[in-house]
Protein backbone atom coordinates (compact mmCIF):
# COMPACT_ATOMS: atom_id res chain seq x y z
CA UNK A 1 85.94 -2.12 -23.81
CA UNK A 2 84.89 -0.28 -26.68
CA UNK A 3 87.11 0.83 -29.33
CA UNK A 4 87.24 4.46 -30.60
CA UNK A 5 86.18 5.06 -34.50
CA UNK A 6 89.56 6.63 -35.00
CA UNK A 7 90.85 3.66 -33.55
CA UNK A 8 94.70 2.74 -35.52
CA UNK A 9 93.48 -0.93 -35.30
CA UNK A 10 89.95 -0.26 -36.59
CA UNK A 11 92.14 1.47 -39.92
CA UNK A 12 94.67 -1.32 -40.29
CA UNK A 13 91.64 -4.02 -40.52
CA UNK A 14 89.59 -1.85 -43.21
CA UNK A 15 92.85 -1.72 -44.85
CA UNK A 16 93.34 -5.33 -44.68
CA UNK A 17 89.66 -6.02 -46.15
CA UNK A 18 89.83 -3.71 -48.60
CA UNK A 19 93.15 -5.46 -49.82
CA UNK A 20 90.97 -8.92 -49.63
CA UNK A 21 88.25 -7.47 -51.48
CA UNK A 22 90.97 -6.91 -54.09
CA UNK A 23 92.26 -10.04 -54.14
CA UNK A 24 88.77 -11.87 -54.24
CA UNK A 25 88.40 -10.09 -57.74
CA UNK A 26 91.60 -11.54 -58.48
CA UNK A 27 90.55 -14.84 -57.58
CA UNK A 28 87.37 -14.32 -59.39
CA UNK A 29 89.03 -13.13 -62.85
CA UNK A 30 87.94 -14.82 -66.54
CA UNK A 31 90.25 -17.06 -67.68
CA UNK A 32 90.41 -15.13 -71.25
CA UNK A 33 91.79 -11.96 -68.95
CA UNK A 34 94.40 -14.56 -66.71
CA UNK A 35 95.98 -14.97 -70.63
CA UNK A 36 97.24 -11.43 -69.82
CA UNK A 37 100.03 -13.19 -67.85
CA UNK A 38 99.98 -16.64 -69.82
CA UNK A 39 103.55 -16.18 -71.03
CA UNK A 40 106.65 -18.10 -73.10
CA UNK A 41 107.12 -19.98 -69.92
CA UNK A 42 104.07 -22.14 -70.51
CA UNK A 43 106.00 -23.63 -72.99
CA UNK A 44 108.15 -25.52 -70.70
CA UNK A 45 105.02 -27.80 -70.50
CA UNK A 46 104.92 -29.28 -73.96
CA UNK A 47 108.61 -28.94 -74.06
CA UNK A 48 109.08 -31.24 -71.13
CA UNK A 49 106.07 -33.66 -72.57
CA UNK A 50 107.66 -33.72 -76.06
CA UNK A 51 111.27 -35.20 -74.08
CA UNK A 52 109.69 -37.56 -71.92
CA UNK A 53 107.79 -39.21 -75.33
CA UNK A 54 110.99 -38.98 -77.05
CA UNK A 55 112.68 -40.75 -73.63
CA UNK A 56 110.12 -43.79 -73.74
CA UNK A 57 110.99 -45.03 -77.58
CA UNK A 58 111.88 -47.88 -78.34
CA UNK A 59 115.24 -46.61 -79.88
CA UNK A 60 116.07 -44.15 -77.03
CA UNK A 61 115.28 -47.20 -74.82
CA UNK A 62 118.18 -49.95 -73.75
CA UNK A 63 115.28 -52.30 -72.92
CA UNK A 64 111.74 -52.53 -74.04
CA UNK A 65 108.32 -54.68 -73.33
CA UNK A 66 105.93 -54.71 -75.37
CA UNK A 67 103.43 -52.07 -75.11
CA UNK A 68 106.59 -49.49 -74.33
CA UNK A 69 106.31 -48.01 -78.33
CA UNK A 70 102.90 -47.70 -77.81
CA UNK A 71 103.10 -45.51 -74.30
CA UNK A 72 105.78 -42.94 -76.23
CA UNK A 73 103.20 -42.62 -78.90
CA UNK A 74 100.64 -41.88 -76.49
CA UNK A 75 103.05 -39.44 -75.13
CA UNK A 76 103.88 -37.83 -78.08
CA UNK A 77 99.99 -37.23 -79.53
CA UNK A 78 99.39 -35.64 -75.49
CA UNK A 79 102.55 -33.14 -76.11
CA UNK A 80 100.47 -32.40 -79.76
CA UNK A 81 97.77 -31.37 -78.06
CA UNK A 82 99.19 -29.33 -75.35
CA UNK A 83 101.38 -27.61 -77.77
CA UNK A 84 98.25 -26.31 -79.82
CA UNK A 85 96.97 -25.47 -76.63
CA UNK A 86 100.22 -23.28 -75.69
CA UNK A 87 100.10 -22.01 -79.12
CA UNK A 88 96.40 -20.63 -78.83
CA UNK A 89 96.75 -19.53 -75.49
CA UNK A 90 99.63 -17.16 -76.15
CA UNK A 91 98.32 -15.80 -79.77
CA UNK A 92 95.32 -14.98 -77.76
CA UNK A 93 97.11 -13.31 -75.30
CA UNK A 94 99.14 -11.31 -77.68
CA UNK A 95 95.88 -10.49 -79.84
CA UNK A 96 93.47 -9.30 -76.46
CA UNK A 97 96.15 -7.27 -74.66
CA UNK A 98 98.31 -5.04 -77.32
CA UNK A 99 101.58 -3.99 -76.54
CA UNK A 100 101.97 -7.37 -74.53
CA UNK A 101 104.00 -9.49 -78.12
CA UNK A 102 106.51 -6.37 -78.22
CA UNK A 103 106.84 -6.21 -73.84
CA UNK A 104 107.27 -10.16 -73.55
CA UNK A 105 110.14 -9.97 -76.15
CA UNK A 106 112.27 -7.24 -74.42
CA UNK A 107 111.34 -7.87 -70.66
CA UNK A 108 115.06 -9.19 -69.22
CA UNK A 109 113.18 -11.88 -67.40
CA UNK A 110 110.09 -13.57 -69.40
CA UNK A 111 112.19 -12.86 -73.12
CA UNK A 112 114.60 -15.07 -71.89
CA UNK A 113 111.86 -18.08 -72.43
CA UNK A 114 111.09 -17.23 -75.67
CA UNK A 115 113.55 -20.03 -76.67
CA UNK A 116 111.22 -22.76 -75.13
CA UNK A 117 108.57 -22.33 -78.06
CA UNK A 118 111.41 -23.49 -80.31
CA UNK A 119 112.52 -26.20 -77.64
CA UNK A 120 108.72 -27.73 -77.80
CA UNK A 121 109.43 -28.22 -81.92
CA UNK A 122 112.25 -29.12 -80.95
CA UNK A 123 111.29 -32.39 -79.02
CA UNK A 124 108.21 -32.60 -81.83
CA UNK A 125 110.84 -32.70 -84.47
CA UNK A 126 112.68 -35.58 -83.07
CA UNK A 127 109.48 -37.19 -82.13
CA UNK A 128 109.09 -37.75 -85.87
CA UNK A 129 112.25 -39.73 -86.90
CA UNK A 130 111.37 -41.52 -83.44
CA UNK A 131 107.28 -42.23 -84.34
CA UNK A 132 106.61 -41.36 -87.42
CA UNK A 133 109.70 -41.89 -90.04
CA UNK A 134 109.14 -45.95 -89.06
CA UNK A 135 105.67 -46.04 -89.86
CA UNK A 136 105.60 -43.82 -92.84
CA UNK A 137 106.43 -43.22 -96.77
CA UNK A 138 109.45 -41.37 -98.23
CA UNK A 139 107.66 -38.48 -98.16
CA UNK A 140 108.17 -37.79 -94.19
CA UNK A 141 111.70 -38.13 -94.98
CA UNK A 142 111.48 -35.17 -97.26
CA UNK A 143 109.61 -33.06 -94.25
CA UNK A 144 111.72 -33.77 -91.73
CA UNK A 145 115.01 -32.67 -93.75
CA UNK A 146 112.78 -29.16 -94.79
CA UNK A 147 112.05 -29.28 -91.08
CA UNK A 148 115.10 -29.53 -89.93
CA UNK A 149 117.06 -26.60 -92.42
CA UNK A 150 114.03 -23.89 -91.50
CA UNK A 151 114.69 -25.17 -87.44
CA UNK A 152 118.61 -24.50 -87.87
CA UNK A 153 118.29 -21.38 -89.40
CA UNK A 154 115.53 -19.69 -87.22
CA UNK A 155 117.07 -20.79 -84.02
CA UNK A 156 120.31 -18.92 -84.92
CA UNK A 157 118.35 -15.90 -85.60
CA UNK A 158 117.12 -16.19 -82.32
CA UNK A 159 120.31 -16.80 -81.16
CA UNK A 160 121.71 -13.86 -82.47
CA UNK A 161 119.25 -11.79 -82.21
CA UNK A 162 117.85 -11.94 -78.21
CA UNK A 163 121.33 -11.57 -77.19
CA UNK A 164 122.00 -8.58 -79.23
CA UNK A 165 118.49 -7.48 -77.51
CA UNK A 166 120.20 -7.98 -74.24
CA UNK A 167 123.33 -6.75 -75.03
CA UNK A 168 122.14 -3.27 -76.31
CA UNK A 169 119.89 -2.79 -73.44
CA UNK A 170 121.34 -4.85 -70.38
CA UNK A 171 119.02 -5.19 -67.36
CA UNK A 172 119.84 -7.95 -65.65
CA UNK A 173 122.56 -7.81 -63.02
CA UNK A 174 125.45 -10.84 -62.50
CA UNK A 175 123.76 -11.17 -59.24
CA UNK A 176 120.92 -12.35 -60.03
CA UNK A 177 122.61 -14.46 -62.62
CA UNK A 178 120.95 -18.53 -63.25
CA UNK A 179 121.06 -20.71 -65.91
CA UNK A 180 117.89 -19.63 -67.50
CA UNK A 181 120.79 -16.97 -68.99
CA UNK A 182 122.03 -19.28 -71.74
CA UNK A 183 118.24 -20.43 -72.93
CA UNK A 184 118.79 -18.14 -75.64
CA UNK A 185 121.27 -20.76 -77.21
CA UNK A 186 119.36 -23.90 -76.52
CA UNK A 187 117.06 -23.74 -79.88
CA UNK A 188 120.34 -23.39 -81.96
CA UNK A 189 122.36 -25.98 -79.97
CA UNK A 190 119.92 -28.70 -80.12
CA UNK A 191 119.85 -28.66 -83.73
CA UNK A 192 122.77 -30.83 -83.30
CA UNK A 193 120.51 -33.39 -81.46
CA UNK A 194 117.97 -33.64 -84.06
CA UNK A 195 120.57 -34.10 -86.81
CA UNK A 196 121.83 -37.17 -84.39
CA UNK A 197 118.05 -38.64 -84.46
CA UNK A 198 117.06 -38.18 -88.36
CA UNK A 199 120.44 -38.52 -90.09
CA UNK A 200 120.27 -42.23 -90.27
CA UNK A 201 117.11 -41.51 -92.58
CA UNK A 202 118.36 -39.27 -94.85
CA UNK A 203 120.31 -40.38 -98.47
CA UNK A 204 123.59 -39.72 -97.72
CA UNK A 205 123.89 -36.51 -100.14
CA UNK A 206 121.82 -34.90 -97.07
CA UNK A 207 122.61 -37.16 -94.17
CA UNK A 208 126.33 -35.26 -94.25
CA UNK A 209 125.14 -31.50 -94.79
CA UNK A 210 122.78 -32.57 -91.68
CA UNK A 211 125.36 -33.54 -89.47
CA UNK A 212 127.51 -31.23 -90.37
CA UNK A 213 125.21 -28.52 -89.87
CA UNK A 214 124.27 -30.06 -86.53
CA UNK A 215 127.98 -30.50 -85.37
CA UNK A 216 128.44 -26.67 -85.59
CA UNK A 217 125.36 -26.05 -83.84
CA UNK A 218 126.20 -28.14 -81.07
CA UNK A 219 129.64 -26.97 -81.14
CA UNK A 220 128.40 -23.18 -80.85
CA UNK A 221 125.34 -23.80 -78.36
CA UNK A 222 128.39 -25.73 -76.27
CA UNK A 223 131.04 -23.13 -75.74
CA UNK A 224 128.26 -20.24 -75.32
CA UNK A 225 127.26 -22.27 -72.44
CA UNK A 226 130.27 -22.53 -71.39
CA UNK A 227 131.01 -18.49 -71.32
CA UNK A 228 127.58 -18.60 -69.48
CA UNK A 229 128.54 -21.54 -66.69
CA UNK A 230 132.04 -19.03 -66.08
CA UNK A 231 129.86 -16.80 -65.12
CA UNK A 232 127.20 -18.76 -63.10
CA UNK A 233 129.60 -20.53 -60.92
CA UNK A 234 131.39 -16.79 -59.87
CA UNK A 235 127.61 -15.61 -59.49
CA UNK A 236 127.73 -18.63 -56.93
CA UNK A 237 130.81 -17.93 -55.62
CA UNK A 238 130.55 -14.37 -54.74
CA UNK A 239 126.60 -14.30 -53.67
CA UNK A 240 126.08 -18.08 -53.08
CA UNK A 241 122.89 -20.30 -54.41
CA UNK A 242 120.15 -18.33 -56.17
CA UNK A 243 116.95 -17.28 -54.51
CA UNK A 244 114.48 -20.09 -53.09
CA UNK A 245 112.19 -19.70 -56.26
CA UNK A 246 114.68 -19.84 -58.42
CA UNK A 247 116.58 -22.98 -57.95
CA UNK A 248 114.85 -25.19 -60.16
CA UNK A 249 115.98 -23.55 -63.00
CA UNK A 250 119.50 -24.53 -61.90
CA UNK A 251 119.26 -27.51 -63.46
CA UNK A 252 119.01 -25.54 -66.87
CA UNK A 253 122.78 -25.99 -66.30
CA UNK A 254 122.44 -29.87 -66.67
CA UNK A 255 121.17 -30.15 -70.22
CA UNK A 256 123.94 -28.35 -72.71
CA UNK A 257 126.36 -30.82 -71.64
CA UNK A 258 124.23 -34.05 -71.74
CA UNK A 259 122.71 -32.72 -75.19
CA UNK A 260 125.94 -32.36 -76.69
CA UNK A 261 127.06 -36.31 -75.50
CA UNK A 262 123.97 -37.72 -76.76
CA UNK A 263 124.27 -35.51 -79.94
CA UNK A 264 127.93 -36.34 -80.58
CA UNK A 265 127.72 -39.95 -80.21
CA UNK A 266 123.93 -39.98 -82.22
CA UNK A 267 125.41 -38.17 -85.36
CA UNK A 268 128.39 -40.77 -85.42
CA UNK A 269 126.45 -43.38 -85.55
CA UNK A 270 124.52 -42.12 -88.42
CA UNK A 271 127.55 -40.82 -90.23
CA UNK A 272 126.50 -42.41 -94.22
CA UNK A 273 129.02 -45.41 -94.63
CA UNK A 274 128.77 -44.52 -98.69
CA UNK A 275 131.05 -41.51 -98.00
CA UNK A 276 134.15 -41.45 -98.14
CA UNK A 277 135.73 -38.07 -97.25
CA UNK A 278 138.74 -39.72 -94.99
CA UNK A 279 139.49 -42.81 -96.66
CA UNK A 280 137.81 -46.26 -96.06
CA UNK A 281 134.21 -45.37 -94.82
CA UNK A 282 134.10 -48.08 -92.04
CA UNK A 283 137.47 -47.45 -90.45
CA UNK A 284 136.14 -43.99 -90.36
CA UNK A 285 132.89 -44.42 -88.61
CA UNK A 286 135.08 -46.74 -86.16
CA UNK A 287 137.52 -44.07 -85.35
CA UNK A 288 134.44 -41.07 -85.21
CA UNK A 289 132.23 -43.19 -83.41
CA UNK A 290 135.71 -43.79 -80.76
CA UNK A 291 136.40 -40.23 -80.85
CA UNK A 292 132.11 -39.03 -79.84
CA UNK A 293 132.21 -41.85 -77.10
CA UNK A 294 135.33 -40.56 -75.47
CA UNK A 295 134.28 -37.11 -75.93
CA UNK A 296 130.58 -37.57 -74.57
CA UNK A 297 131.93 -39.09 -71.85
CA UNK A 298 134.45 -36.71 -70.79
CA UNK A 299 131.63 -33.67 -71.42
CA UNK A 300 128.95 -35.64 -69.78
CA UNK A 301 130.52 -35.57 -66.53
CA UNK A 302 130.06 -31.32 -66.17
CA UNK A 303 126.11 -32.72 -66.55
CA UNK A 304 126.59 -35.22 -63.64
CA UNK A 305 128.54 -32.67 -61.74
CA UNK A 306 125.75 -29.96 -62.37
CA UNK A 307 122.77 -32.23 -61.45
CA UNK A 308 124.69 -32.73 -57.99
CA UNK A 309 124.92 -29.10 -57.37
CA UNK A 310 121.20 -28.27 -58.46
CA UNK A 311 119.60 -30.99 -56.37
CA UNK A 312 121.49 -30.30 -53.32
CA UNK A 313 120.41 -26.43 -53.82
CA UNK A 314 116.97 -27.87 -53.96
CA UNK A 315 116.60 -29.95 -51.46
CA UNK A 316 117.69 -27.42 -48.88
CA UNK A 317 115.03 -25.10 -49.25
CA UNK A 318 112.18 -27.66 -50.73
CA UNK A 319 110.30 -26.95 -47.76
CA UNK A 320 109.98 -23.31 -48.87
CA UNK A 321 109.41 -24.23 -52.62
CA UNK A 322 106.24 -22.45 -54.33
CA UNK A 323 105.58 -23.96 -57.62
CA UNK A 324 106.38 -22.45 -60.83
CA UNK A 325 106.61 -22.74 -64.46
CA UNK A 326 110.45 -23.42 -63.79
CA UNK A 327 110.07 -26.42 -61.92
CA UNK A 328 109.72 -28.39 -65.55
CA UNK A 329 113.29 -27.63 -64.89
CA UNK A 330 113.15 -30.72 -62.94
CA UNK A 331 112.19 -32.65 -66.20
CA UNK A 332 113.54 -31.31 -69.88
CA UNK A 333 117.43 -30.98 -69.02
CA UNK A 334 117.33 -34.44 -67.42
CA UNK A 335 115.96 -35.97 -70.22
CA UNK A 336 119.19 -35.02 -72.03
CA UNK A 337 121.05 -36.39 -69.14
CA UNK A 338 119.01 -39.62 -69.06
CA UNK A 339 119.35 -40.66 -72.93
CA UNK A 340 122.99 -39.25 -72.81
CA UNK A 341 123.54 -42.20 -70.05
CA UNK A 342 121.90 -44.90 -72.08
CA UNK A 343 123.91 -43.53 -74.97
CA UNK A 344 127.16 -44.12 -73.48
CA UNK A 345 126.17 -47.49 -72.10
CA UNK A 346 125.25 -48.56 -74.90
CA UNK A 347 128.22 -47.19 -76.73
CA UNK A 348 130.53 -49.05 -73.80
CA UNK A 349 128.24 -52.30 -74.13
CA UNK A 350 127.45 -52.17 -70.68
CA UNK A 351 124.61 -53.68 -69.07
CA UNK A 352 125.05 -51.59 -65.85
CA UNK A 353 124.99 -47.91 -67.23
CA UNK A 354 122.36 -49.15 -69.48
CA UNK A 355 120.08 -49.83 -66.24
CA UNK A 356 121.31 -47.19 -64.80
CA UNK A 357 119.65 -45.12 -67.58
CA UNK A 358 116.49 -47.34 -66.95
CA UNK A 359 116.16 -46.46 -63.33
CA UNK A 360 117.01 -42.49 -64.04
CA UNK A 361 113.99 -42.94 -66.91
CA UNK A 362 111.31 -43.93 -63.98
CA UNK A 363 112.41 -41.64 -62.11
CA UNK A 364 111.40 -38.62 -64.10
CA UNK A 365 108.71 -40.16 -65.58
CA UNK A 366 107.81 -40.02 -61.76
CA UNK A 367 109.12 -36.16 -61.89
CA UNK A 368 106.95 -35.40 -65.01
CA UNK A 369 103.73 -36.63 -62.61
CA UNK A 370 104.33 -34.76 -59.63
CA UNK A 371 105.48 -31.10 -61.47
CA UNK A 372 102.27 -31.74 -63.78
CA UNK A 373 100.18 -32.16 -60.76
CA UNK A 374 101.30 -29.58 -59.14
CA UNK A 375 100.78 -27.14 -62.52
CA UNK A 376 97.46 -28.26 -62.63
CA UNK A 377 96.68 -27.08 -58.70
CA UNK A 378 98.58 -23.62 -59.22
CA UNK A 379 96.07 -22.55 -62.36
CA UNK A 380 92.92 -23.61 -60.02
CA UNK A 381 94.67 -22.09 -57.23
CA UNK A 382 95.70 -19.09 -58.85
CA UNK A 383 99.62 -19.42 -58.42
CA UNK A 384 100.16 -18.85 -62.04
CA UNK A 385 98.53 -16.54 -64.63
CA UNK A 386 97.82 -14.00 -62.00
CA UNK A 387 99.47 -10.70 -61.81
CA UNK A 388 103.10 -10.54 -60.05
CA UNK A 389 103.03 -14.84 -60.29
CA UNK A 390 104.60 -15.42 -63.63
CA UNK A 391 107.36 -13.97 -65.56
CA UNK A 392 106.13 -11.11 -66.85
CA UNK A 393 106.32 -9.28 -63.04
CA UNK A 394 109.11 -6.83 -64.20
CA UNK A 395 106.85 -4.82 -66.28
CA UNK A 396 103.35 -4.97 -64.73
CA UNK A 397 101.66 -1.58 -63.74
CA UNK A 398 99.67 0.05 -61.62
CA UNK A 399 96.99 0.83 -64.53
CA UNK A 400 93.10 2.51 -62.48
CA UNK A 401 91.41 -0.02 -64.78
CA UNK A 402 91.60 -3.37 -65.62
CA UNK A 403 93.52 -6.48 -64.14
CA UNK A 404 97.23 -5.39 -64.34
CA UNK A 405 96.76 -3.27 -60.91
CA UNK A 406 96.24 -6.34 -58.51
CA UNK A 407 99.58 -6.86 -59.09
CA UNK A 408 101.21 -4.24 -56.39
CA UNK A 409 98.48 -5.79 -54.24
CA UNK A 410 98.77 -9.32 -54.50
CA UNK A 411 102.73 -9.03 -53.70
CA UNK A 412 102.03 -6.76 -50.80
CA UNK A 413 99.73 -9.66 -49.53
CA UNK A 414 102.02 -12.24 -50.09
CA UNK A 415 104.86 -10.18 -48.71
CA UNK A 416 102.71 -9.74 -45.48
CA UNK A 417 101.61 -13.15 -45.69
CA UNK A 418 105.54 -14.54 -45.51
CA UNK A 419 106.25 -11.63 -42.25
């Protein structure tokens, strides 16, 4: 039978092509526009790169083969490269599309990652007293200590300053609470773990300031998380796991914990034994080194208790996981968790935590693989860097011209799509 021009169907199916249409020219956008939506997130790449180089050296490592140094290195020069790449990617974005520097700083949602960029130097920073420090003059020395003071001081400005953004202006609701909350801190807190790597370098004049400096960064970046998990686990409580998408980032949760053992026990070790501020300088580093242990230890098990939760949370829904820049979640925290175990094994001398720490390093070396693969598929499949994909969502518009305006459509889709 024929159907009627005026038919309801007939107008429901030009509706649905027209919508296609749209999303073809979605599909079919330059990559120089899809920088529109290339935001701090990305950074979770190198970020996560930078740890698992930093995971694979021969220091960080309770057993080696030969060849290992050399795979970290390779590592390392990769994370380089994708940090530059990052780094242009986002300047362009930021000098094409106007207004977007100023709207990715104060959006409640993609703001919040503007700590990563840090994190990557972060990982690069410690990636120098791991690589480069051993092969180099005194003069790398020098740079990592200038480095490390210009790190410490800009990641407390951050610190201060994005939550005073968020305080003056609050968006988000405790509902929708996650871990990606206390990212703010993280720049700040782990200048305590790259005192604990370069110390032991330093003259001892600088070696203490460093510590020092990196003890009350830890120390701060620690009890802010803290505030921040009192809140998470009544956001859990009351409303229950966070949305499907969201649940990698639980394991955010896992890292200030683990940083803070690997940090406390790292800048014990590397306390100068030509100081002596308590009395004889080796009973001292005994009793500090006694004191991190038990302490690292004793925080390290909120980390183990964490990474439980999170990957039970995951594994519930992984059937209904999309990929997304969060799922590097899966990697950077757990690097903190891995070297934290090898730390403590090797503190306790024991062969079995040490392996332990071996096993959990294949692992996400395995993890790194399969979330890098599947970042790779999502930009040629357009499931990131496309309107109402990435974190910048909250503040798209409906704009008549140019690609901001697919946004309302490709959700609609999707929404449509999913009923």
């Amino acid at each position: 039978m024929w159907r009627r021009r005026d038919d309801p169907d007939d107008s429901q199916n030009d509706s649905d092509d027209t919508r296609n249409e749209e999303l073809e020219k979605v599909r079919k956008v330059r990559f120089l526009d899809r920088l529109e939506h290339f935001t701090w997130a990305n950074f979770t790449f190198p970020m996560s790169t930078g740890g698992i180089s930093i995971l694979l050296a021969q220091q960080t490592q309770p057993f080696n083969f030969r060849g290992l140094q050399t795979i970290g290195k390779v590592f390392y020069i990769f994370d380089l490269f994708v940090f530059t790449f990052v780094v242009a990617c986002i300047v362009t974005r930021f000098l094409r599309f106007p207004g977007s520097l100023k709207k990715s700083i104060t959006s409640p949602t993609e703001g919040l990652f503007m700590a990563t960029a840090q994190l990557s130097l972060a990982s690069i920073i410690v990636g120098i007293a791991r690589y480069g420090i051993p092969e180099c003059g005194p003069w790398l020395v020098v740079a990592f200590r200038v480095l490390f003071w210009i790190y410490f001081a800009v990641g407390f400005l951050i610190a201060v300053g994005q939550y005073t953004m968020l305080f003056t202006s609050p968006q988000l609701k405790a509902a929708d609470m996650t871990p990606a909350w206390d990212l703010p801190i993280f720049p700040f807190m782990l200048s305590g773990t790259i005192a604990s790597a370069g110390a032991g370098h330093q003259p001892p004049e600088h070696a203490v300031p460093m510590i020092v400096a990196g003890l009350t960064a830890q120390g701060l970046g620690m009890l802010i998380s803290l505030c921040m998990y009192a809140l998470y686990c009544r956001r859990m409580i009351e409303f229950g796991f966070p949305a499907t998408q969201s649940r990698p980032g639980m394991f955010i949760a896992v890292g200030p914990p683990a940083f803070t053992a690997l940090a406390l026990i790292g800048m014990a070790k590397n306390f100068p034994t030509a100081q002596g501020y308590w009395g004889d300088a080796e009973m001292t580093i005994q009793i500090l080194k006694v004191l991190a242990t038990v302490t690292g230890i004793f925080i390290w098990s909120l980390s183990l208790w964490f990474w439980c939760i999170s990957t039970l949370a995951c594994l519930m829904v992984w059937r209904e996981l999309k990929y997304s820049l969060t799922w590097w979640a899966f990697v950077f925290p757990n690097v903190g968790f891995t070297i934290a175990t090898i730390t403590i094994g090797e503190s306790l001398e024991s062969t079995a935590v040490e392996w332990v720490g071996a096993i959990m390093t294949i692992l996400l070396i395995t993890m790194w693989i399969f979330v890098l693969f599947n970042h790779v598929r999502a930009i040629l499949r357009n499931g990131i860097w496309v309107a109402a994909k990435d974190e910048d969502n909250n503040y798209l518009d409906d704009k008549t011209n140019g690609y901001p305006k697919m946004a309302k459509i490709a959700k609609e889709f999707d929404e449509e799509k999913q009923s």
